[in-house]
Structures are given as C-alpha cells and as structure tokens.
PDB file of N, CA and C in Angstrom:
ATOM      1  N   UNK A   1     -30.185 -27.560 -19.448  1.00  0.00           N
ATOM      2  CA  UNK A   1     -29.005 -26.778 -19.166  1.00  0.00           C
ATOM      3  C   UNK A   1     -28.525 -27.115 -17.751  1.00  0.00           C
ATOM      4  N   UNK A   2     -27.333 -27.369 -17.481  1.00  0.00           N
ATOM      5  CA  UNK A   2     -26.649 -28.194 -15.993  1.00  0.00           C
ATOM      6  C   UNK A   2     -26.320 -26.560 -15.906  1.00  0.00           C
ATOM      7  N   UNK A   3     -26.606 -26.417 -14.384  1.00  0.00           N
ATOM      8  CA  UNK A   3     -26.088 -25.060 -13.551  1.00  0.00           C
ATOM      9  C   UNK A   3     -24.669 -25.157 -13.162  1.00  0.00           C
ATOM     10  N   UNK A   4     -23.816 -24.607 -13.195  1.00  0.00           N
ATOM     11  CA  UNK A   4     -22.628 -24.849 -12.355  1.00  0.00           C
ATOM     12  C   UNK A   4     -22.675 -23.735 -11.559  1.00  0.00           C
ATOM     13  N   UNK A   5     -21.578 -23.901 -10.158  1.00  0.00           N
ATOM     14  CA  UNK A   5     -21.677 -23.060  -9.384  1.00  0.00           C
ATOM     15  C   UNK A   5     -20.320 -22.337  -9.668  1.00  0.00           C
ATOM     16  N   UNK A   6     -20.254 -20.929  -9.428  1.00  0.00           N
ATOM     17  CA  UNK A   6     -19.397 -19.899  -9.624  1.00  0.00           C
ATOM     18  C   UNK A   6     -18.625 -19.707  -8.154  1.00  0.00           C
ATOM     19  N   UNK A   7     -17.253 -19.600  -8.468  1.00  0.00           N
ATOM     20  CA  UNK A   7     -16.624 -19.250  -7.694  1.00  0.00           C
ATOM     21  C   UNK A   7     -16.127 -17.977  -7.705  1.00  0.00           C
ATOM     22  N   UNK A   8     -16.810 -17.097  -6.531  1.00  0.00           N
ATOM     23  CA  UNK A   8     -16.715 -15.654  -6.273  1.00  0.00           C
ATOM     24  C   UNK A   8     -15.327 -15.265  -5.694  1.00  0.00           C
ATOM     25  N   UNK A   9     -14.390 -14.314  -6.626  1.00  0.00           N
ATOM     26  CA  UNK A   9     -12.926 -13.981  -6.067  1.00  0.00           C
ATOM     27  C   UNK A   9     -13.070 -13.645  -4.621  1.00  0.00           C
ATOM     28  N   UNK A  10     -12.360 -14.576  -3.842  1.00  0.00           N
ATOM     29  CA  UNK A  10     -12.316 -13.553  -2.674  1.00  0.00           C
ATOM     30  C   UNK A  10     -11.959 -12.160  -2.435  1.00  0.00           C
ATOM     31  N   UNK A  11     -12.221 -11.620  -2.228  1.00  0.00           N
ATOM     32  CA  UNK A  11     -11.802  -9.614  -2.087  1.00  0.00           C
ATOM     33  C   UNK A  11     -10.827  -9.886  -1.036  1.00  0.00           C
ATOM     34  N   UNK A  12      -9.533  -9.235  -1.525  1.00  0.00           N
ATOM     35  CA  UNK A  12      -8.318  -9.193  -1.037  1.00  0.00           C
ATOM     36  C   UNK A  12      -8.560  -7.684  -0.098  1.00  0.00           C
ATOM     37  N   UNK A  13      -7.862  -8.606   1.198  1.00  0.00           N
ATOM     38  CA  UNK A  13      -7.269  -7.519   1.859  1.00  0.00           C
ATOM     39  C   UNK A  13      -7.131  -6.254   1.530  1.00  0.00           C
ATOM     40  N   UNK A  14      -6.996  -4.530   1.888  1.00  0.00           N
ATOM     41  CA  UNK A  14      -7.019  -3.649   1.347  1.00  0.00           C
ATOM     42  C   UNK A  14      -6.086  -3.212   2.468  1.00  0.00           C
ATOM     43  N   UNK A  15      -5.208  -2.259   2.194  1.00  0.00           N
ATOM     44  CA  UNK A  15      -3.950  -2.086   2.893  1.00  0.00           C
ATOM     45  C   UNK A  15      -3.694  -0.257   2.686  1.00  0.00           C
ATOM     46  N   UNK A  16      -3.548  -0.090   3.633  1.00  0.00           N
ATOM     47  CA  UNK A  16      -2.970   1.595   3.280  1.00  0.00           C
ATOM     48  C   UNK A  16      -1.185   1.644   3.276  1.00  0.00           C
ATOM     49  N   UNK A  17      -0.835   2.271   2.240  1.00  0.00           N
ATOM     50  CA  UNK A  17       0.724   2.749   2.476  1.00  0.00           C
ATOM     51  C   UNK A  17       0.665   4.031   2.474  1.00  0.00           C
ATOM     52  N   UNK A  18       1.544   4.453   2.916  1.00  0.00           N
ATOM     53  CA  UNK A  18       2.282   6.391   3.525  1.00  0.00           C
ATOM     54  C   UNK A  18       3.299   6.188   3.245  1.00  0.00           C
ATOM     55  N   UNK A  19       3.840   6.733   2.203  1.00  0.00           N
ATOM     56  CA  UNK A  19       5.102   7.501   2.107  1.00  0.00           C
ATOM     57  C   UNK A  19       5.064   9.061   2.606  1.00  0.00           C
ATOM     58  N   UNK A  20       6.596   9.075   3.471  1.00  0.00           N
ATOM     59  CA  UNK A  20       6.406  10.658   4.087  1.00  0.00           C
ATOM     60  C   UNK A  20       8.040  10.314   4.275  1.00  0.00           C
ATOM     61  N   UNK A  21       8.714  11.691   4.592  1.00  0.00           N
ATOM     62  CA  UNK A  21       9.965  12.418   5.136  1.00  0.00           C
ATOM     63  C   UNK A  21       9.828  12.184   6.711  1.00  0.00           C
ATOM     64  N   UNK A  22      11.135  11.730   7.007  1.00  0.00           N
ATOM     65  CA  UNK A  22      11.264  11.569   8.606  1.00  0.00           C
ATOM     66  C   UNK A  22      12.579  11.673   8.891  1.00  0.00           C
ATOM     67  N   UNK A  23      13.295  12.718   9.276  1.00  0.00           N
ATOM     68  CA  UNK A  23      14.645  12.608   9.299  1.00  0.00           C
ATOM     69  C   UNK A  23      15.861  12.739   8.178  1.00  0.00           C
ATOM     70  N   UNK A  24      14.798  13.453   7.320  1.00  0.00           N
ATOM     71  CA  UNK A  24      15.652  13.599   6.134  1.00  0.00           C
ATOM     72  C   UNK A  24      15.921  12.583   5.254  1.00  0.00           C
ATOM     73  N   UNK A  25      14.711  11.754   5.475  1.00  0.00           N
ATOM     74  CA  UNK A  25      14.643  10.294   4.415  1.00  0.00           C
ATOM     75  C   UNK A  25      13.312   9.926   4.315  1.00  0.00           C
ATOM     76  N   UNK A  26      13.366   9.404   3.028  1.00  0.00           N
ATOM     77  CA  UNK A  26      11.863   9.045   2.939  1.00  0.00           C
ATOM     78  C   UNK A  26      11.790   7.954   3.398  1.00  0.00           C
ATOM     79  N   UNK A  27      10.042   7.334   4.123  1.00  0.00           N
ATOM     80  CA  UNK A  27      10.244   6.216   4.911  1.00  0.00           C
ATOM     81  C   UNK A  27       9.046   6.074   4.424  1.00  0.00           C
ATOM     82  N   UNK A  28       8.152   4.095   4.298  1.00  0.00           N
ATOM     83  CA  UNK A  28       6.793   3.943   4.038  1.00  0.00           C
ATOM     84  C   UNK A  28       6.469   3.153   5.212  1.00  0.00           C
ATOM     85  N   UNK A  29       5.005   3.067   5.174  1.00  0.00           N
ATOM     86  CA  UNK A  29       4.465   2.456   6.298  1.00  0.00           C
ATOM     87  C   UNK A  29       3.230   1.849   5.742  1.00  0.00           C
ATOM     88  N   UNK A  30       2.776   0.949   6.456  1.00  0.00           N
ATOM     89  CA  UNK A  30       1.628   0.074   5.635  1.00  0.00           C
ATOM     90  C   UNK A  30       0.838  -0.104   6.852  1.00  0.00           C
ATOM     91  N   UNK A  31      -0.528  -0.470   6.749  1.00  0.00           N
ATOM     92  CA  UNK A  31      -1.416  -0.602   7.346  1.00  0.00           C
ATOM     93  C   UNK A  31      -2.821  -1.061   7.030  1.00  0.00           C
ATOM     94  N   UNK A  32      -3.421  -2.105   7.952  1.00  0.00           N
ATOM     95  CA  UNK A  32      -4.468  -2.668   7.114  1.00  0.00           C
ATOM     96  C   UNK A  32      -5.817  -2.119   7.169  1.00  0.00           C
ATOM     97  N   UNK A  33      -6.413  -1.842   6.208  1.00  0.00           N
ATOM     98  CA  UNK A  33      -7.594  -1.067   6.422  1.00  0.00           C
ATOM     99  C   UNK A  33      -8.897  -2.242   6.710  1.00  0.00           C
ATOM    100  N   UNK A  34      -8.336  -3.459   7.196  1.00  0.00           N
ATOM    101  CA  UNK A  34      -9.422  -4.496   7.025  1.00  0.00           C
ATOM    102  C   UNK A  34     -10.545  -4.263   8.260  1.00  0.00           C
ATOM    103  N   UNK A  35     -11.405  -4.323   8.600  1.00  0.00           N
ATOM    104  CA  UNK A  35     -12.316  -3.991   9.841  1.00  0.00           C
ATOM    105  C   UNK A  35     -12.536  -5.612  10.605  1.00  0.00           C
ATOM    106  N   UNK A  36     -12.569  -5.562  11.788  1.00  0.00           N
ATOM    107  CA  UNK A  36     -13.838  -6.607  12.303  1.00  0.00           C
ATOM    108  C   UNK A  36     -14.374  -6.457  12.506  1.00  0.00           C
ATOM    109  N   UNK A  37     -15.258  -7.759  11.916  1.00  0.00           N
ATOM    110  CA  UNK A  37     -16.632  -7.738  11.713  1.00  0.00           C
ATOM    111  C   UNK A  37     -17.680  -7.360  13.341  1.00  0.00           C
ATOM    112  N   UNK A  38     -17.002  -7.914  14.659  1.00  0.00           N
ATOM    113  CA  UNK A  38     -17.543  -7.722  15.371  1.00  0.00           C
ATOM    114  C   UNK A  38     -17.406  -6.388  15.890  1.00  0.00           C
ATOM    115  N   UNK A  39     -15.821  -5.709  16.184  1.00  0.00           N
ATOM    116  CA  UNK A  39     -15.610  -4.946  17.191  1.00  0.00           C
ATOM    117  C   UNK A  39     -15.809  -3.557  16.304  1.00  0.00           C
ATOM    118  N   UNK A  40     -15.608  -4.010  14.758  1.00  0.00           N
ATOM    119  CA  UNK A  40     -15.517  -2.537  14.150  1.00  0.00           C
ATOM    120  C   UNK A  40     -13.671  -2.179  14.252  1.00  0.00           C
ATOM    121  N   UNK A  41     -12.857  -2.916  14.980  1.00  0.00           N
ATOM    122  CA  UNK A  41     -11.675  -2.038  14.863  1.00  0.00           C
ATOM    123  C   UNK A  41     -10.321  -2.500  13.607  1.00  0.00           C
ATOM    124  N   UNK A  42      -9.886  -1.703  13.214  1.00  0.00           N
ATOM    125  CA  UNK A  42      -8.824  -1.919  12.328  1.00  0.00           C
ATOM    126  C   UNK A  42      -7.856  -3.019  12.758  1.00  0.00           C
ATOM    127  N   UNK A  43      -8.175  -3.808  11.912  1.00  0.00           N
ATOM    128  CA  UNK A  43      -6.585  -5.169  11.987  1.00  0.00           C
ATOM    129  C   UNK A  43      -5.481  -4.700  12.583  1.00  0.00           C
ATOM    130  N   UNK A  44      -4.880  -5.274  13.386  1.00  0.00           N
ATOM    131  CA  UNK A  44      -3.862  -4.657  13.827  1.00  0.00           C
ATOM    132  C   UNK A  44      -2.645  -4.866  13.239  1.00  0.00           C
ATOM    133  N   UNK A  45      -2.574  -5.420  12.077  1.00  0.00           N
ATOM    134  CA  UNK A  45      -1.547  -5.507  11.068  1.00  0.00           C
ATOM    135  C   UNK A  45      -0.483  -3.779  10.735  1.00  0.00           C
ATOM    136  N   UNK A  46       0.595  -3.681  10.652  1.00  0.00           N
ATOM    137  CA  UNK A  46       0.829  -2.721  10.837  1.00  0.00           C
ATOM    138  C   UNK A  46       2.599  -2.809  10.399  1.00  0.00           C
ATOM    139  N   UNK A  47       2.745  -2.386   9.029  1.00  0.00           N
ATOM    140  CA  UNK A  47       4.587  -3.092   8.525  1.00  0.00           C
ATOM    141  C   UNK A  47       5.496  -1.478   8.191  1.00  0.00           C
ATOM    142  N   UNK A  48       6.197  -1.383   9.388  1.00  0.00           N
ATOM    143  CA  UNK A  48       7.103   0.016   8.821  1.00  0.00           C
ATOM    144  C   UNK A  48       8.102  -0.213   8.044  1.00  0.00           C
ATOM    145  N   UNK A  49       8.129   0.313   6.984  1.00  0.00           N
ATOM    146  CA  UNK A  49       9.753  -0.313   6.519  1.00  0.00           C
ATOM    147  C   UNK A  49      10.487   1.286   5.914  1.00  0.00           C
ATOM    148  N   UNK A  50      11.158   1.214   6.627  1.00  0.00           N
ATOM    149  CA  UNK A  50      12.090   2.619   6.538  1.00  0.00           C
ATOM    150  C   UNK A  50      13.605   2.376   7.037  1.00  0.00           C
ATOM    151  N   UNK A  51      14.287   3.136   6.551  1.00  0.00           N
ATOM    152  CA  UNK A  51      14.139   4.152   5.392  1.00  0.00           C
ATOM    153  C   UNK A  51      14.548   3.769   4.227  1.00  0.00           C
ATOM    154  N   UNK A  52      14.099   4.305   3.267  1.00  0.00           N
ATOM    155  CA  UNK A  52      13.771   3.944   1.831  1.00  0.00           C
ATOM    156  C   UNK A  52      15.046   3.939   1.117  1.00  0.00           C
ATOM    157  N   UNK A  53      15.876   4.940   1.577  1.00  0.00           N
ATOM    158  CA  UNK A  53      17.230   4.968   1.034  1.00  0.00           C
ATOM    159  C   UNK A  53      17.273   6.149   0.647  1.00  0.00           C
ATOM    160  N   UNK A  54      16.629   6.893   0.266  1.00  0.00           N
ATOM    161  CA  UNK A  54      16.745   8.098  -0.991  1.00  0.00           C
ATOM    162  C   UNK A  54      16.230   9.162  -0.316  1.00  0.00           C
ATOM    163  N   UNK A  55      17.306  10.616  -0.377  1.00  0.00           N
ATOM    164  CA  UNK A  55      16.833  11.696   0.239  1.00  0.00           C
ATOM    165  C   UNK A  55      16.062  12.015  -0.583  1.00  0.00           C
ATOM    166  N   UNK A  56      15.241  13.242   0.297  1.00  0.00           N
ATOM    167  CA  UNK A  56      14.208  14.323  -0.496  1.00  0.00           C
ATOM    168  C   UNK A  56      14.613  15.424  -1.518  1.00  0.00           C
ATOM    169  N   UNK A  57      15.946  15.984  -0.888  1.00  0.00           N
ATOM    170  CA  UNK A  57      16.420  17.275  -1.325  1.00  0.00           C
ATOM    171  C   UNK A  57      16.649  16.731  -3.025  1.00  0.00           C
ATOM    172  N   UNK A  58      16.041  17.765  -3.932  1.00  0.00           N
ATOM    173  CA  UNK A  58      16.224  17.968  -5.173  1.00  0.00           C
ATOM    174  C   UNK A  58      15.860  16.781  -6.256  1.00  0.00           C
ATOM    175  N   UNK A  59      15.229  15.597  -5.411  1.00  0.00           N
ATOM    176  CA  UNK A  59      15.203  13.784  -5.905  1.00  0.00           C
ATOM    177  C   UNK A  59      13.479  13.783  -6.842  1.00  0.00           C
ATOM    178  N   UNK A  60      12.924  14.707  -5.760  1.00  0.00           N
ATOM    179  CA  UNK A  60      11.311  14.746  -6.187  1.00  0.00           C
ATOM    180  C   UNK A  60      11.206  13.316  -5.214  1.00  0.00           C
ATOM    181  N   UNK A  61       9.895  12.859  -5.952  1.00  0.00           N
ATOM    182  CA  UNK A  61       9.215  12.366  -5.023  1.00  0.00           C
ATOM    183  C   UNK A  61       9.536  10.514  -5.550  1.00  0.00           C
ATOM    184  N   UNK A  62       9.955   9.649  -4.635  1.00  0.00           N
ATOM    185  CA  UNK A  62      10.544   8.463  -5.262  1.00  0.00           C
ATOM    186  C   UNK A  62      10.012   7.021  -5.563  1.00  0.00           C
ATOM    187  N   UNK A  63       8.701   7.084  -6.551  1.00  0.00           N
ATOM    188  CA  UNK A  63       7.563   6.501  -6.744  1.00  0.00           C
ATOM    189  C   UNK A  63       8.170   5.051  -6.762  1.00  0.00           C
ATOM    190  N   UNK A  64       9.245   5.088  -7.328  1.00  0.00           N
ATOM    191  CA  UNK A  64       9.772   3.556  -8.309  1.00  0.00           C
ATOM    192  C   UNK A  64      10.128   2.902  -7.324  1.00  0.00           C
ATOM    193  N   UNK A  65      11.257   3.767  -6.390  1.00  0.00           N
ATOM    194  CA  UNK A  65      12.127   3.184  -5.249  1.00  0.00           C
ATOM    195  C   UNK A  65      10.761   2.573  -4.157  1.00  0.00           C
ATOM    196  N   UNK A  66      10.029   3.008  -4.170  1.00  0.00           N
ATOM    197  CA  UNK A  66       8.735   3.114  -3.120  1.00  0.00           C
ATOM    198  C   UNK A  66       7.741   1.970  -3.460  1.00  0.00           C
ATOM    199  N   UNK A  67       7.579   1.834  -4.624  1.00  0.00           N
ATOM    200  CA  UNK A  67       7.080   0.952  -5.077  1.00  0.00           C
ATOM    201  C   UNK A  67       7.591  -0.688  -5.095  1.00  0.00           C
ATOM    202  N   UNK A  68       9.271  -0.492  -5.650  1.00  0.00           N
ATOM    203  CA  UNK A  68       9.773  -2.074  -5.261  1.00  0.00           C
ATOM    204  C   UNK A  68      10.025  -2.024  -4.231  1.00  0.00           C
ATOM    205  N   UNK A  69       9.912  -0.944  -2.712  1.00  0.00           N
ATOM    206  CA  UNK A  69      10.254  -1.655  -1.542  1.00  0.00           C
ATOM    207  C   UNK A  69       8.709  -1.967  -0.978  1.00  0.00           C
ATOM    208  N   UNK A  70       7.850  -1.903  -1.369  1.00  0.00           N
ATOM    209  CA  UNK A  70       6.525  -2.419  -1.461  1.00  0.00           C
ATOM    210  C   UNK A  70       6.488  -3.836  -2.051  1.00  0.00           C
ATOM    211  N   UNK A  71       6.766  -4.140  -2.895  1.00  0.00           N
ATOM    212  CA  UNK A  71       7.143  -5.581  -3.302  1.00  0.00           C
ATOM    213  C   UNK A  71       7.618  -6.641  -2.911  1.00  0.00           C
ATOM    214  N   UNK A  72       9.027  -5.867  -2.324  1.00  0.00           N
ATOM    215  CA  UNK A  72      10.028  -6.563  -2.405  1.00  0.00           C
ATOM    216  C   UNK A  72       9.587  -6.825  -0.593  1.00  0.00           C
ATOM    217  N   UNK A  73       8.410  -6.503  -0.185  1.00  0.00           N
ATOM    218  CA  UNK A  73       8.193  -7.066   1.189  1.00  0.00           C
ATOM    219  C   UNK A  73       6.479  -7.115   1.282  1.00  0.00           C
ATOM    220  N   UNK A  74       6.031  -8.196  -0.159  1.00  0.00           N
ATOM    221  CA  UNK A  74       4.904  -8.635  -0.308  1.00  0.00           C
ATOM    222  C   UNK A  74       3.711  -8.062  -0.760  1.00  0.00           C
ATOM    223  N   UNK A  75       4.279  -6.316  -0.982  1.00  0.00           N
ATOM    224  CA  UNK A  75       2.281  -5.758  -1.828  1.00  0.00           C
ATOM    225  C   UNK A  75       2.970  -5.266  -2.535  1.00  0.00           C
ATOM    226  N   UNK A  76       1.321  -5.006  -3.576  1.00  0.00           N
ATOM    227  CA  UNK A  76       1.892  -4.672  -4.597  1.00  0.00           C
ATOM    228  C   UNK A  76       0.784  -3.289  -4.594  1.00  0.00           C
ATOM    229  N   UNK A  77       1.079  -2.284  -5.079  1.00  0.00           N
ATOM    230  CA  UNK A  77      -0.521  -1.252  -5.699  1.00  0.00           C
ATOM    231  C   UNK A  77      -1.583  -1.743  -6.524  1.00  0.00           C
ATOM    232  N   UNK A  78      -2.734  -1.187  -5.618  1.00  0.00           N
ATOM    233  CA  UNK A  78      -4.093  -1.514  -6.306  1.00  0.00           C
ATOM    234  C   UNK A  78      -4.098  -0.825  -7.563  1.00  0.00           C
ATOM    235  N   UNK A  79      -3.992   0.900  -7.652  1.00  0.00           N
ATOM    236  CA  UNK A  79      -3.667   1.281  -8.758  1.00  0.00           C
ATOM    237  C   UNK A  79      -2.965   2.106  -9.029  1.00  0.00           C
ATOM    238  N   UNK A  80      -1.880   0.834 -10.181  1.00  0.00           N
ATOM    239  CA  UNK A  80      -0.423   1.970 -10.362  1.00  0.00           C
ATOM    240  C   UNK A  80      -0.560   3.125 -11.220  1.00  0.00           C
ATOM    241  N   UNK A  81      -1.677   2.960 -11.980  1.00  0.00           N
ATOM    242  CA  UNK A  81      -1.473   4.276 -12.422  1.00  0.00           C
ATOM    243  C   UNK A  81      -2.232   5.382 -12.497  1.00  0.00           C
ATOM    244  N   UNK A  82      -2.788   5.318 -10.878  1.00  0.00           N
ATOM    245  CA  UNK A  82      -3.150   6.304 -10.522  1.00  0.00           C
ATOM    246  C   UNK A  82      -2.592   7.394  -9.135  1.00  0.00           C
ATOM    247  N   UNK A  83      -2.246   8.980  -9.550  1.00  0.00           N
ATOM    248  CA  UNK A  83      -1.636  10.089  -9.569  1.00  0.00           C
ATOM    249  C   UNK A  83      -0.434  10.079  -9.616  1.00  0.00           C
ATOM    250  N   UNK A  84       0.410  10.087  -8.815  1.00  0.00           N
ATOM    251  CA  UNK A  84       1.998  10.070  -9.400  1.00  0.00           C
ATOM    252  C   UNK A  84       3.070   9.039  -8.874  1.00  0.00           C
ATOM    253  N   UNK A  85       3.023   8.041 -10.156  1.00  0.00           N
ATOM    254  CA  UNK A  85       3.752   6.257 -10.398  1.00  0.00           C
ATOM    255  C   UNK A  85       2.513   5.639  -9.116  1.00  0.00           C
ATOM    256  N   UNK A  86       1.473   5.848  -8.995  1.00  0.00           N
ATOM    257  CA  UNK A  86       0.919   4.951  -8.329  1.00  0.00           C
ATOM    258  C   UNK A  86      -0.196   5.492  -7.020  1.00  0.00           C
ATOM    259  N   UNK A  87       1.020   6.821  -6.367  1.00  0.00           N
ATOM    260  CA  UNK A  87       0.817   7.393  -5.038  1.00  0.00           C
ATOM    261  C   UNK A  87      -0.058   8.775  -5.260  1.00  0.00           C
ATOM    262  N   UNK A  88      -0.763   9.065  -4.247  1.00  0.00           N
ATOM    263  CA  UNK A  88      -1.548  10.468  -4.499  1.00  0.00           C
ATOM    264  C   UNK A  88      -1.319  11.366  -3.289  1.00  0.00           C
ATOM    265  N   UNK A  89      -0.736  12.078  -3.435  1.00  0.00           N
ATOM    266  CA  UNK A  89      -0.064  13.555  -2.330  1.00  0.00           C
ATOM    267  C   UNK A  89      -1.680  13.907  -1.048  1.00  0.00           C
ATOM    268  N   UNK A  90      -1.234  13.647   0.287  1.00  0.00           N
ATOM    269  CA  UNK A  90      -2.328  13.817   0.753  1.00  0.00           C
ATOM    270  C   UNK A  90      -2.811  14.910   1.138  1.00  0.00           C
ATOM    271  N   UNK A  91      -2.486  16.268   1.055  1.00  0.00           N
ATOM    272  CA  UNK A  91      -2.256  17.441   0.929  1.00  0.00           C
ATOM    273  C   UNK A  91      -1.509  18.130   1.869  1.00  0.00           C
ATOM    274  N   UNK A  92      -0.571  16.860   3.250  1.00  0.00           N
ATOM    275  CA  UNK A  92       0.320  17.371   3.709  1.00  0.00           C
ATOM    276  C   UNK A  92       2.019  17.131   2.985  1.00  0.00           C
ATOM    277  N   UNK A  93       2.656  18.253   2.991  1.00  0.00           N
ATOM    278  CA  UNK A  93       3.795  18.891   2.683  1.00  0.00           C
ATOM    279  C   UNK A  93       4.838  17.185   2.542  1.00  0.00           C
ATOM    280  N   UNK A  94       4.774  16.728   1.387  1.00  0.00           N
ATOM    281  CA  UNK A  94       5.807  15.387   1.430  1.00  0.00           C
ATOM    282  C   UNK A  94       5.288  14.135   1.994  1.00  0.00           C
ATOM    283  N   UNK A  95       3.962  13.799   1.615  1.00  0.00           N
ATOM    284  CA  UNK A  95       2.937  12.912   2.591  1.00  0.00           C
ATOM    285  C   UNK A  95       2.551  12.491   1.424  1.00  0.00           C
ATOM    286  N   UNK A  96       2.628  11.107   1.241  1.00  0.00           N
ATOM    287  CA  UNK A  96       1.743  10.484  -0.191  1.00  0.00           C
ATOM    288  C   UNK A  96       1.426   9.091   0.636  1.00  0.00           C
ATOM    289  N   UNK A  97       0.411   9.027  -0.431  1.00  0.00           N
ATOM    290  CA  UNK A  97      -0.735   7.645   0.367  1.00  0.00           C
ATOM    291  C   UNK A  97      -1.229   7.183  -1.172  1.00  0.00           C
ATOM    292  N   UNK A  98      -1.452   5.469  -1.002  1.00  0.00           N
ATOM    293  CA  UNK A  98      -2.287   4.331  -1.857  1.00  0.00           C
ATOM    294  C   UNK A  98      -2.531   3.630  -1.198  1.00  0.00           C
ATOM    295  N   UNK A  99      -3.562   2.860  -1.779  1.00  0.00           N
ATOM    296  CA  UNK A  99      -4.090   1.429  -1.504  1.00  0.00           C
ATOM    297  C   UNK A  99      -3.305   0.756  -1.976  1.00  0.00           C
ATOM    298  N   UNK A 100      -3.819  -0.918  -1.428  1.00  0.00           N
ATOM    299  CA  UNK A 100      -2.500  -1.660  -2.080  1.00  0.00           C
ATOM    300  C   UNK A 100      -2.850  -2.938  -1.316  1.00  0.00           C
ATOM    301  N   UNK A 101      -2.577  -4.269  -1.812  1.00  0.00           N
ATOM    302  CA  UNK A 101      -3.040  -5.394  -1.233  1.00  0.00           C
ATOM    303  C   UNK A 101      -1.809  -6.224  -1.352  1.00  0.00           C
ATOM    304  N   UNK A 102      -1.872  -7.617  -0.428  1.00  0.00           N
ATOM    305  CA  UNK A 102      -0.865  -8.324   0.039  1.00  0.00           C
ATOM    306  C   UNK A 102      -0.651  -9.323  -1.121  1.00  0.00           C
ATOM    307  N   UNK A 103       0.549  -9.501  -2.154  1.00  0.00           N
ATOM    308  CA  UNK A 103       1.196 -10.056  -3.292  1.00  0.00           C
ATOM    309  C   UNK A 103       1.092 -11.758  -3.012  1.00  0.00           C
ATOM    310  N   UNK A 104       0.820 -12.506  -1.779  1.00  0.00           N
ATOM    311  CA  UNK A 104       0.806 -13.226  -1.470  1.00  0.00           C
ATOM    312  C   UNK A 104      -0.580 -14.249  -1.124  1.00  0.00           C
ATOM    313  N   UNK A 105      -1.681 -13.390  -0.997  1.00  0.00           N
ATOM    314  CA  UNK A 105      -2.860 -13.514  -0.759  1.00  0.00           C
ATOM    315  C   UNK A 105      -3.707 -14.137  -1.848  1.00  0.00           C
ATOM    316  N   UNK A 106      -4.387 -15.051  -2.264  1.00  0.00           N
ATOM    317  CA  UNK A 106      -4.455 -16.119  -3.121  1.00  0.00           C
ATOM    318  C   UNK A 106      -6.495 -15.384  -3.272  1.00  0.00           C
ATOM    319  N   UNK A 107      -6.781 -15.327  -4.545  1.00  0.00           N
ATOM    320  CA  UNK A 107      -8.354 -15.121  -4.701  1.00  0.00           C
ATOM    321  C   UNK A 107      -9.138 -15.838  -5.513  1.00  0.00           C
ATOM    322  N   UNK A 108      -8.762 -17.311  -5.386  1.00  0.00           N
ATOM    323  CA  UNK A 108      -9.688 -18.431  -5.649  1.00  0.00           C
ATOM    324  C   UNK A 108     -10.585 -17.941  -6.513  1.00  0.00           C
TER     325      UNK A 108
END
C-alpha cells in the first residue's frame, strides 16, 4: 500500500462582525479575531464599513442588506444559518455579532 501525504485545509482566518445603530443608521464593523502567536495580541486588521443604508425605525433588523455588504467587501458568514439570517443579538439593545472569514483567503 503507497502512503500519500494529506493536505490539511488551512484554517481560515476568523473575523468578528458588529452590526449596531449609530446615528440613526445601521453600521457594521469587522475585526480579526486572529492572535499572535508571540505577543498574544489581536491582528490589527480592523474594516468599518458604514453606513449600511437602511434605518432602524420600523425595518427590524437588516440581515440581507448586512450580509451582501459583507460580501460585497470580501467575507462571507461562517454560519448563515445561525440565529437571525446569520447574526445573533448580543444582548445589547440593536447590537448583533457573527463570525465570518475573508471570501478571498484560499485553504489548500
């Protein structure tokens, strides 16, 4: 039996997004949860992209819109279908948070 060697996916980047209200608009923010290895401190990667377009008043909460402007500037959600279209309410008042990795990032 010939062994071959396995190629282990690289583990993609892991990224935090925040959707929250700022001014009477919803706005997201991204951030990398990656560590170094030496110092221990968070990547300093760090992508605001606001505002989203879409007020709060009476809209609910704007998973879809939130989601392709996540895309449409390289991540995508780790998992969309988990709590609501993707995002999970962080128990402050209009504050939602996911994971989510970079659409561009290649895992051999």
């Amino acid at each position: 039996m010939t062994e071959t060697d396995q190629n282990t996916p690289a583990a993609r980047a892991v990224y935090r997004a925040q959707a929250f209200i700022r001014h009477g608009r919803w706005h997201l923010e991204v951030a990398s949860l990656d560590r170094e290895p030496d110092t221990g401190d968070t990547e300093a990667l760090l992508v605001t992209l606001w505002p989203v377009g879409e007020t709060p008043e009476g809209n609910g909460f704007p998973a879809d819109s939130l989601r392709a402007e996540l895309r449409d500037n390289g991540f995508a959600l780790a998992d969309p279908d988990q709590g609501t279209g993707g995002w999970t309410p962080t128990g402050d008042q209009d504050r939602y948070t996911t994971a989510c990795y970079r659409t561009d990032e290649t895992t051999a």
